[in-house]
C-alpha atoms as a PDB file:
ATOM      1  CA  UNK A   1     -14.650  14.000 -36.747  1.00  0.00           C
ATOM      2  CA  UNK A   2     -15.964  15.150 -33.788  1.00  0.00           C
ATOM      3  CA  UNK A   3     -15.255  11.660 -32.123  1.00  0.00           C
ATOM      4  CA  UNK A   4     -11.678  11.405 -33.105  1.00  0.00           C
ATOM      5  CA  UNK A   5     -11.363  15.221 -31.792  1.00  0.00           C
ATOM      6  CA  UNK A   6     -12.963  14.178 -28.162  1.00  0.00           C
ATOM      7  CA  UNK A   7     -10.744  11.019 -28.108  1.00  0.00           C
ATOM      8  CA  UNK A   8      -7.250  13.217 -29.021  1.00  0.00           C
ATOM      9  CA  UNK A   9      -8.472  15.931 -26.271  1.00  0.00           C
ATOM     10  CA  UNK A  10      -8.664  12.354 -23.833  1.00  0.00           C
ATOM     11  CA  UNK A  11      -5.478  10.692 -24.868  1.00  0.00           C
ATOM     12  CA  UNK A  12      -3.902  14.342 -24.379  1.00  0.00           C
ATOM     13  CA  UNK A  13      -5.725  14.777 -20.646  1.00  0.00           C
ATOM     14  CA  UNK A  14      -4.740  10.859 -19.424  1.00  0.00           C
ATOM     15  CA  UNK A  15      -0.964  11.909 -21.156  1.00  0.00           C
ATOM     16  CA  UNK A  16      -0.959  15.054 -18.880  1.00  0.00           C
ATOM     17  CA  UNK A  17      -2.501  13.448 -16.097  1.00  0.00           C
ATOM     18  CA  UNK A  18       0.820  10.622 -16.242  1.00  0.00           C
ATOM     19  CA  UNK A  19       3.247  13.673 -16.239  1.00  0.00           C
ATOM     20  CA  UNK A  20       1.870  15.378 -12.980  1.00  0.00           C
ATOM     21  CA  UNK A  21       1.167  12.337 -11.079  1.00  0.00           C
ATOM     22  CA  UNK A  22       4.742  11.646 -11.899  1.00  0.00           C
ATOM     23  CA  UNK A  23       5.673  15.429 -10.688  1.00  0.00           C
ATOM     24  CA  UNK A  24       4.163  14.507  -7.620  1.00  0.00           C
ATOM     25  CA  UNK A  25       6.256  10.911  -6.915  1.00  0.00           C
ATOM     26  CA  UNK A  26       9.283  13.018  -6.939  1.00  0.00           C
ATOM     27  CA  UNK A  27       8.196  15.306  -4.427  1.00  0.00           C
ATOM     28  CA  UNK A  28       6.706  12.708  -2.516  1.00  0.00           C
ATOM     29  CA  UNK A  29      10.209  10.391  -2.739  1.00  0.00           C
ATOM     30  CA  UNK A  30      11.725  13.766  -1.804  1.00  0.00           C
ATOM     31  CA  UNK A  31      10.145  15.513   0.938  1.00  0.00           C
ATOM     32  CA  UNK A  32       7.593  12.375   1.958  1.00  0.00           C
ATOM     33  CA  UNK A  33       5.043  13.252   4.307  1.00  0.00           C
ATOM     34  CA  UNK A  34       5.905  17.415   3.924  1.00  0.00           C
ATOM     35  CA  UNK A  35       4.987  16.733   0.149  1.00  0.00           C
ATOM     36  CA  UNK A  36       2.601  20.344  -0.655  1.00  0.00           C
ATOM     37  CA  UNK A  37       0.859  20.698  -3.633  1.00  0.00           C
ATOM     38  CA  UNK A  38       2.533  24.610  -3.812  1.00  0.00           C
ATOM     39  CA  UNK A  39       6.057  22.209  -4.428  1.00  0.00           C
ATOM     40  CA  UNK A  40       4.500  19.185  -6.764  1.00  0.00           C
ATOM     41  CA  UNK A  41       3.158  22.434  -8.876  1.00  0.00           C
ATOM     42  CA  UNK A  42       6.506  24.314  -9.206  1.00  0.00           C
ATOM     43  CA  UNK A  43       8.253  20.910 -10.061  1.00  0.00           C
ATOM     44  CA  UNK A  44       5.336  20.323 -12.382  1.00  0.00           C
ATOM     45  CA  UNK A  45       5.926  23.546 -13.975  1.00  0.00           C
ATOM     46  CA  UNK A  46       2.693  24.796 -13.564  1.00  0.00           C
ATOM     47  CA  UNK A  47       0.733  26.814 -11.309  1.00  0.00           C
ATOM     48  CA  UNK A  48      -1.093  25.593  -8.271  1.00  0.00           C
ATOM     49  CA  UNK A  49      -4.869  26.083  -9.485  1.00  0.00           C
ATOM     50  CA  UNK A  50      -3.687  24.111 -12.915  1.00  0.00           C
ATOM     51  CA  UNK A  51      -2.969  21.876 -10.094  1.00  0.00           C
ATOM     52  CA  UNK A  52      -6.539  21.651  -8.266  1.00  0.00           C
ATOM     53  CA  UNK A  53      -8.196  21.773 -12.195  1.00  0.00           C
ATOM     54  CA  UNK A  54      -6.803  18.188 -13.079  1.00  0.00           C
ATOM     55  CA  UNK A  55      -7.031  16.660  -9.223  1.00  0.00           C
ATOM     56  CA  UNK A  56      -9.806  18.675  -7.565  1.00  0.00           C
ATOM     57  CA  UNK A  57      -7.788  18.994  -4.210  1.00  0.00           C
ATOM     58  CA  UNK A  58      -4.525  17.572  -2.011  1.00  0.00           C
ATOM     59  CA  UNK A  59      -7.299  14.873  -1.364  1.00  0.00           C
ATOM     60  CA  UNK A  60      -7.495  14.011  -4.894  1.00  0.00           C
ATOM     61  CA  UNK A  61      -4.139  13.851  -5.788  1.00  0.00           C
ATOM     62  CA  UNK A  62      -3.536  11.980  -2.816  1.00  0.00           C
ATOM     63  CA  UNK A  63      -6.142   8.928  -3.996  1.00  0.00           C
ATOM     64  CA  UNK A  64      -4.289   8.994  -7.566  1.00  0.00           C
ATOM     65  CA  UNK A  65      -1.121   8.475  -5.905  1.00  0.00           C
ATOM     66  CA  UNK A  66      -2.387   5.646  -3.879  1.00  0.00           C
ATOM     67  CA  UNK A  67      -4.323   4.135  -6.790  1.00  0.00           C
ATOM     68  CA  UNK A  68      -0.785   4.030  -8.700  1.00  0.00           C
ATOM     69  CA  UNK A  69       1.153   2.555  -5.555  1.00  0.00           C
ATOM     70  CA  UNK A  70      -1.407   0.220  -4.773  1.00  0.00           C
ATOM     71  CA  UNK A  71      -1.720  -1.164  -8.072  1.00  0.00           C
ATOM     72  CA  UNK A  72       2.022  -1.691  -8.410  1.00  0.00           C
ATOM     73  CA  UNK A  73       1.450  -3.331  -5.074  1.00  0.00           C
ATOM     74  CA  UNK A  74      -0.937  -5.840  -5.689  1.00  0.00           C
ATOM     75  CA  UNK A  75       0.590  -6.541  -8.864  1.00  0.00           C
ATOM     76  CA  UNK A  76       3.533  -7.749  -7.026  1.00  0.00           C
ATOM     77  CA  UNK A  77       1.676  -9.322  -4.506  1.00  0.00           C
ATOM     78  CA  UNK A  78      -0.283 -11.820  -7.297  1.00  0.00           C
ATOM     79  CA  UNK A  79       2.471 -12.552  -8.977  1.00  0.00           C
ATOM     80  CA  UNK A  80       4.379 -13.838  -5.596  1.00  0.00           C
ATOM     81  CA  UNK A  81       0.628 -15.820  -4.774  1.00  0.00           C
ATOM     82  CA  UNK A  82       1.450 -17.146  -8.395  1.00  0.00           C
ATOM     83  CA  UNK A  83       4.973 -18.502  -8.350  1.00  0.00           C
ATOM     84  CA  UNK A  84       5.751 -22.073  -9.207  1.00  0.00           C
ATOM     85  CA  UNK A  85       7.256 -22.990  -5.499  1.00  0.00           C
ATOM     86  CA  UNK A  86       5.678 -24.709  -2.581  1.00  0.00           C
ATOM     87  CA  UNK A  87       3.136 -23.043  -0.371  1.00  0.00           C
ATOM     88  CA  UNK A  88       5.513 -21.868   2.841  1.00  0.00           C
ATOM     89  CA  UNK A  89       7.811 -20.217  -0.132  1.00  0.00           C
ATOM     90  CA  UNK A  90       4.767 -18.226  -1.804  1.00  0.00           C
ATOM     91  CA  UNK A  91       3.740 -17.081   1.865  1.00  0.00           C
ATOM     92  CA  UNK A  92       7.615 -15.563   2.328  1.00  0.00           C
ATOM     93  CA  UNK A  93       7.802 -14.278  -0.806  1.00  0.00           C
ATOM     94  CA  UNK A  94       4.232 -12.266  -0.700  1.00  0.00           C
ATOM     95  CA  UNK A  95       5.519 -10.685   2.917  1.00  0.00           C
ATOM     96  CA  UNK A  96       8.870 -10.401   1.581  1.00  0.00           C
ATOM     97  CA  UNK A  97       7.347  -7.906  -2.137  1.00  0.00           C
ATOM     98  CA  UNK A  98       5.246  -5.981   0.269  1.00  0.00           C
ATOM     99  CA  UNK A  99       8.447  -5.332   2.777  1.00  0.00           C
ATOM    100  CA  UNK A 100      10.791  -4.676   0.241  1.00  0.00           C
ATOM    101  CA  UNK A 101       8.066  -2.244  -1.078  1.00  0.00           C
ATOM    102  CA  UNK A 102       7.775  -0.509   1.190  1.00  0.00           C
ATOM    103  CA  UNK A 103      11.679  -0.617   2.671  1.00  0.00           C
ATOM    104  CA  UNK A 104      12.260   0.880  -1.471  1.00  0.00           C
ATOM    105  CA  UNK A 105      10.259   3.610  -1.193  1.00  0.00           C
ATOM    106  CA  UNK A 106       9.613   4.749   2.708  1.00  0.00           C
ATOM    107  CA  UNK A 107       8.964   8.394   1.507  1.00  0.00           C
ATOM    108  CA  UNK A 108       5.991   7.414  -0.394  1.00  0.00           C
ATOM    109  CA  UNK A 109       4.925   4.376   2.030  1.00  0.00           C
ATOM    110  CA  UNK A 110       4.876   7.571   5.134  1.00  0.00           C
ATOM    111  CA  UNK A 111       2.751  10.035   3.025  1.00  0.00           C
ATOM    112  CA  UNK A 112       0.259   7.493   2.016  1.00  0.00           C
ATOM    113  CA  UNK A 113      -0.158   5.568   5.662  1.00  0.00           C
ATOM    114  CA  UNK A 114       0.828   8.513   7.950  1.00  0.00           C
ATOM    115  CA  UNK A 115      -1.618  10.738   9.244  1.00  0.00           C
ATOM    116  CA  UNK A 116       0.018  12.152  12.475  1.00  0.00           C
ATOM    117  CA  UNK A 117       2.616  13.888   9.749  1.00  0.00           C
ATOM    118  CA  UNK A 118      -0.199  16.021   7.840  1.00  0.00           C
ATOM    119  CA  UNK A 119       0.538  18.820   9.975  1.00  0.00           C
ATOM    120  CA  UNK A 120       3.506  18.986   8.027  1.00  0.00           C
ATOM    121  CA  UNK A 121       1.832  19.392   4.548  1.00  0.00           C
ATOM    122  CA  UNK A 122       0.440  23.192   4.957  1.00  0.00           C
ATOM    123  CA  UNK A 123      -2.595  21.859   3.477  1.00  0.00           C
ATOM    124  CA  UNK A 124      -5.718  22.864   6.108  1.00  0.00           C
ATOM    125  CA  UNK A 125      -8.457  20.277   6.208  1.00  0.00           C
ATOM    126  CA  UNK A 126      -6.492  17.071   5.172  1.00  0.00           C
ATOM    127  CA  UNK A 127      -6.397  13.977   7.094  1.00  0.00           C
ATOM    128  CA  UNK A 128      -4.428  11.277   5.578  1.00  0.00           C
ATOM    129  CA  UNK A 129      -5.787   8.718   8.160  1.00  0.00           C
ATOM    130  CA  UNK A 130      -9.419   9.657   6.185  1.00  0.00           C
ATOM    131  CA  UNK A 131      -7.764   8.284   3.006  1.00  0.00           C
ATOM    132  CA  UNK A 132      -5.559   5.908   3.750  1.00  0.00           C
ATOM    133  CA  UNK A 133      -8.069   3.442   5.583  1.00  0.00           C
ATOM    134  CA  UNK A 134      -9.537   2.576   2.188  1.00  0.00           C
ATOM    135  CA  UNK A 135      -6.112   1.741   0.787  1.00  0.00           C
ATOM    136  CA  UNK A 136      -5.943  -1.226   3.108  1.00  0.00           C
ATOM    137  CA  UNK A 137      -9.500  -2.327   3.074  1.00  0.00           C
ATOM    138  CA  UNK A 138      -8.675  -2.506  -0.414  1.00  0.00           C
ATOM    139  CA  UNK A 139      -5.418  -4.636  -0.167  1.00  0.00           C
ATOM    140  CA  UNK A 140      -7.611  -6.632   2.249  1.00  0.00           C
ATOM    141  CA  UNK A 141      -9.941  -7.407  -0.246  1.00  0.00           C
ATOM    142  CA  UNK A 142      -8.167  -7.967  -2.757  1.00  0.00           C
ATOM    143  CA  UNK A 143      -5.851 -10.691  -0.986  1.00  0.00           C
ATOM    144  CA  UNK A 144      -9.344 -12.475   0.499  1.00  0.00           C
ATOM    145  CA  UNK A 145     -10.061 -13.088  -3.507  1.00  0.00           C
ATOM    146  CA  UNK A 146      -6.428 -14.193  -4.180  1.00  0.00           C
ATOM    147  CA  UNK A 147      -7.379 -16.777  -0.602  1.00  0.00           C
ATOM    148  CA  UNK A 148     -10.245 -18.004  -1.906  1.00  0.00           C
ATOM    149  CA  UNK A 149      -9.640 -18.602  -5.284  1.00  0.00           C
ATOM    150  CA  UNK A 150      -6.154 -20.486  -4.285  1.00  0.00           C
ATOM    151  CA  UNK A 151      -6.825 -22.447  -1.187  1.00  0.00           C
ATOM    152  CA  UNK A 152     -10.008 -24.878  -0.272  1.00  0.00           C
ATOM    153  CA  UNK A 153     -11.100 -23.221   3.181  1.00  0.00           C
ATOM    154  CA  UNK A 154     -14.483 -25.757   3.142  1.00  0.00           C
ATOM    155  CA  UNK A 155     -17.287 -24.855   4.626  1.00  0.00           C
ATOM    156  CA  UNK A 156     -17.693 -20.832   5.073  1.00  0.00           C
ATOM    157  CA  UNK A 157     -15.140 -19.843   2.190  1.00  0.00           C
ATOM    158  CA  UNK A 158     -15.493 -16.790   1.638  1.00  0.00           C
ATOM    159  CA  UNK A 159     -16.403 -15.053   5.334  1.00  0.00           C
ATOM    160  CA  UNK A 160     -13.060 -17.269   6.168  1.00  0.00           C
ATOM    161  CA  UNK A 161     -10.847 -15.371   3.106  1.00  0.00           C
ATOM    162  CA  UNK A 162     -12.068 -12.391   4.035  1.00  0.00           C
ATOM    163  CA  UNK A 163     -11.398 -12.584   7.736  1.00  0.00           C
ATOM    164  CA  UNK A 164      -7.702 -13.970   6.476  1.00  0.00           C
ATOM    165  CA  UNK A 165      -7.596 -11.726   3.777  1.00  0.00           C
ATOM    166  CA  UNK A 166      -7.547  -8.132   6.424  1.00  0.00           C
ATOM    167  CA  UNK A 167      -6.151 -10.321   9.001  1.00  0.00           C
ATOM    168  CA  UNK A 168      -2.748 -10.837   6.876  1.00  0.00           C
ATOM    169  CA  UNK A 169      -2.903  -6.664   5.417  1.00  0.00           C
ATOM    170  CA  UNK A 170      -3.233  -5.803   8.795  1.00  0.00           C
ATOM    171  CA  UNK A 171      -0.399  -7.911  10.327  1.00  0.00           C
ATOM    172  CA  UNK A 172       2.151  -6.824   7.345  1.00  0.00           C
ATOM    173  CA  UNK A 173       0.899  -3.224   7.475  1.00  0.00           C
ATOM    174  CA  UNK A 174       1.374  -2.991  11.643  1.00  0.00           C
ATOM    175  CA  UNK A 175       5.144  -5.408  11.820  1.00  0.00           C
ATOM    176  CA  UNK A 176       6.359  -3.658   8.828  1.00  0.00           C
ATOM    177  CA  UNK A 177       5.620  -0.024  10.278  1.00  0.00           C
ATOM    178  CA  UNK A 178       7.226  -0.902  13.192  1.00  0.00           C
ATOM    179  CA  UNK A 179       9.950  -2.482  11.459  1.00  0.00           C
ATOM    180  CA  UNK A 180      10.241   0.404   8.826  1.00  0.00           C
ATOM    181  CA  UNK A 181      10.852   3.113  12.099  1.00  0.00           C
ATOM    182  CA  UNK A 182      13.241   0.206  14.485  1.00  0.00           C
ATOM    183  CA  UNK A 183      14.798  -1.865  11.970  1.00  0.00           C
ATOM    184  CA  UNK A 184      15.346  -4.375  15.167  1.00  0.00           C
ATOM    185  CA  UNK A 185      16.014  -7.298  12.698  1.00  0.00           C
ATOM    186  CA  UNK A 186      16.438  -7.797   8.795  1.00  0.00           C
ATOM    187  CA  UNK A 187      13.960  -8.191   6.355  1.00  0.00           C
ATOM    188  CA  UNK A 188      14.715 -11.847   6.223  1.00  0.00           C
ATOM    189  CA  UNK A 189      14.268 -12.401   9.723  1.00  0.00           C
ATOM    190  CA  UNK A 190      11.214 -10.486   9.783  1.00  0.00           C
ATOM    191  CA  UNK A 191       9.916 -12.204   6.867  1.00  0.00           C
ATOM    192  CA  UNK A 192      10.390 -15.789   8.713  1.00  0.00           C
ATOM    193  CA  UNK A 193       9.052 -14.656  11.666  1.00  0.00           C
ATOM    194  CA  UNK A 194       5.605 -13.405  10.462  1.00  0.00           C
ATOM    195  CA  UNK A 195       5.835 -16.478   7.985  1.00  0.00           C
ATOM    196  CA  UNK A 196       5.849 -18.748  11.448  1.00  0.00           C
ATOM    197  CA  UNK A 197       3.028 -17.059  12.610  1.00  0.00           C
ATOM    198  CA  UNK A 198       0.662 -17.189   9.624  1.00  0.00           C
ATOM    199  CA  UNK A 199       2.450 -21.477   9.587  1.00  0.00           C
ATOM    200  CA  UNK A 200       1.090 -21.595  12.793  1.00  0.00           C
ATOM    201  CA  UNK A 201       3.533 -22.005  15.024  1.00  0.00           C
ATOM    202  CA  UNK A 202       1.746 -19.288  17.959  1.00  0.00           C
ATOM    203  CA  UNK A 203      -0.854 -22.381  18.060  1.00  0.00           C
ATOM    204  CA  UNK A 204       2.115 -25.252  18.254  1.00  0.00           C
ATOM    205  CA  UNK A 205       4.365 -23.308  20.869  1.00  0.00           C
ATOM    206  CA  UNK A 206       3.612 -23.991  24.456  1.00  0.00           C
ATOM    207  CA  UNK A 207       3.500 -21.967  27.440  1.00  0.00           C
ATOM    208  CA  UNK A 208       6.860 -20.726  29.451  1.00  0.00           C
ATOM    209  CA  UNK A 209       6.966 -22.253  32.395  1.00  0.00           C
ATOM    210  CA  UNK A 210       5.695 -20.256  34.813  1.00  0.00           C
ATOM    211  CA  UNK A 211       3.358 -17.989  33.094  1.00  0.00           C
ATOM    212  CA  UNK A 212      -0.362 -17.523  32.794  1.00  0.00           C
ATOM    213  CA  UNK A 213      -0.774 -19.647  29.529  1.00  0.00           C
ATOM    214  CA  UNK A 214      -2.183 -17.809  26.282  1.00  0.00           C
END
């Protein structure tokens, strides 16, 4: 009895836990960065300290956001590793998921990578560099696994994925930053362009004439 009680009171706390975390993506898609937890409580319905009882702090609300993003994420990401096409086609369509990711949703993509805009939050003593790093090591990671376990790198494997792995989060997470704020060229183009980079084609090009070589 007491069992089935404890596991009702759970169901009911992960059930509750759904509804504010989904509170908080509508602030977050609606005031991005500037997102307060005085606003995701009022939209939740509830007061602020109900707030800091189920997350703790803006810090912990924060890392259940970006567990919920970055799962979506990856999820996309695998499945793109995983399609039936050749090799040059999974590489465009894994930059292409994580672009159109984060071209979908660039509310939530600035308050989870942004930390020169916590100022705007109103929340003292939170630094959304602090919690974001983890979200790419993480990515990083996780893509060095998907490397390794899809693509015979001989000799020093797995130091090789990994290196790729952070190498390749980094790259998307810097262009398509950049890109996000300039928009100097469409996703496509972008898309082909960092494809031709990771296909080699820096290491194929030659040097302008002219120029001190690279």
């Amino acid at each position: 009895m007491e069992t089935s009680q404890r596991e009702d009171q759970q169901r009911a706390a992960a059930r509750r836990r759904k509804e504010l975390l989904e509170a908080a993506d509508r602030v977050v898609l609606r005031d991005g960065p500037g997102a307060s937890m005085n606003a995701i409580a009022a939209e939740a319905g509830i007061t602020k300290p109900i707030l800091y009882r189920h997350f703790g702090d803006k810090g912990g609300l924060y890392r259940a956001l970006a567990v919920r993003h970055t799962d979506a994420l990856l999820a996309g990401l695998r499945a793109a590793l995983d399609a039936p096409s050749d090799r040059r086609d999974r590489v465009e369509r894994t930059l292409d998921t994580y672009l159109s990711a984060i071209e979908a949703r660039p509310q939530v993509y600035r308050f989870l990578m942004h930390p020169s805009d916590d100022i705007q939050t109103g929340d003292q003593g939170f630094d959304v560099g602090r919690h974001s790093a983890p979200l790419l090591r993480r990515m990083g990671e996780e893509l060095a696994q998907v490397i390794a376990e899809r693509v015979d790198l001989g000799p020093g494997s797995d130091e090789l994925a990994r290196v790729w792995g952070h190498g390749i989060v980094g790259m998307m997470h810097a262009a398509g930053d950049w890109w996000l704020r300039e928009r100097p060229c469409s996703r496509a183009q972008l898309v082909r362009h960092l494809a031709d980079l990771l296909w080699g084609r820096l290491a194929a090009a030659g040097d302008r004439v002219g120029g001190p070589g690279f």
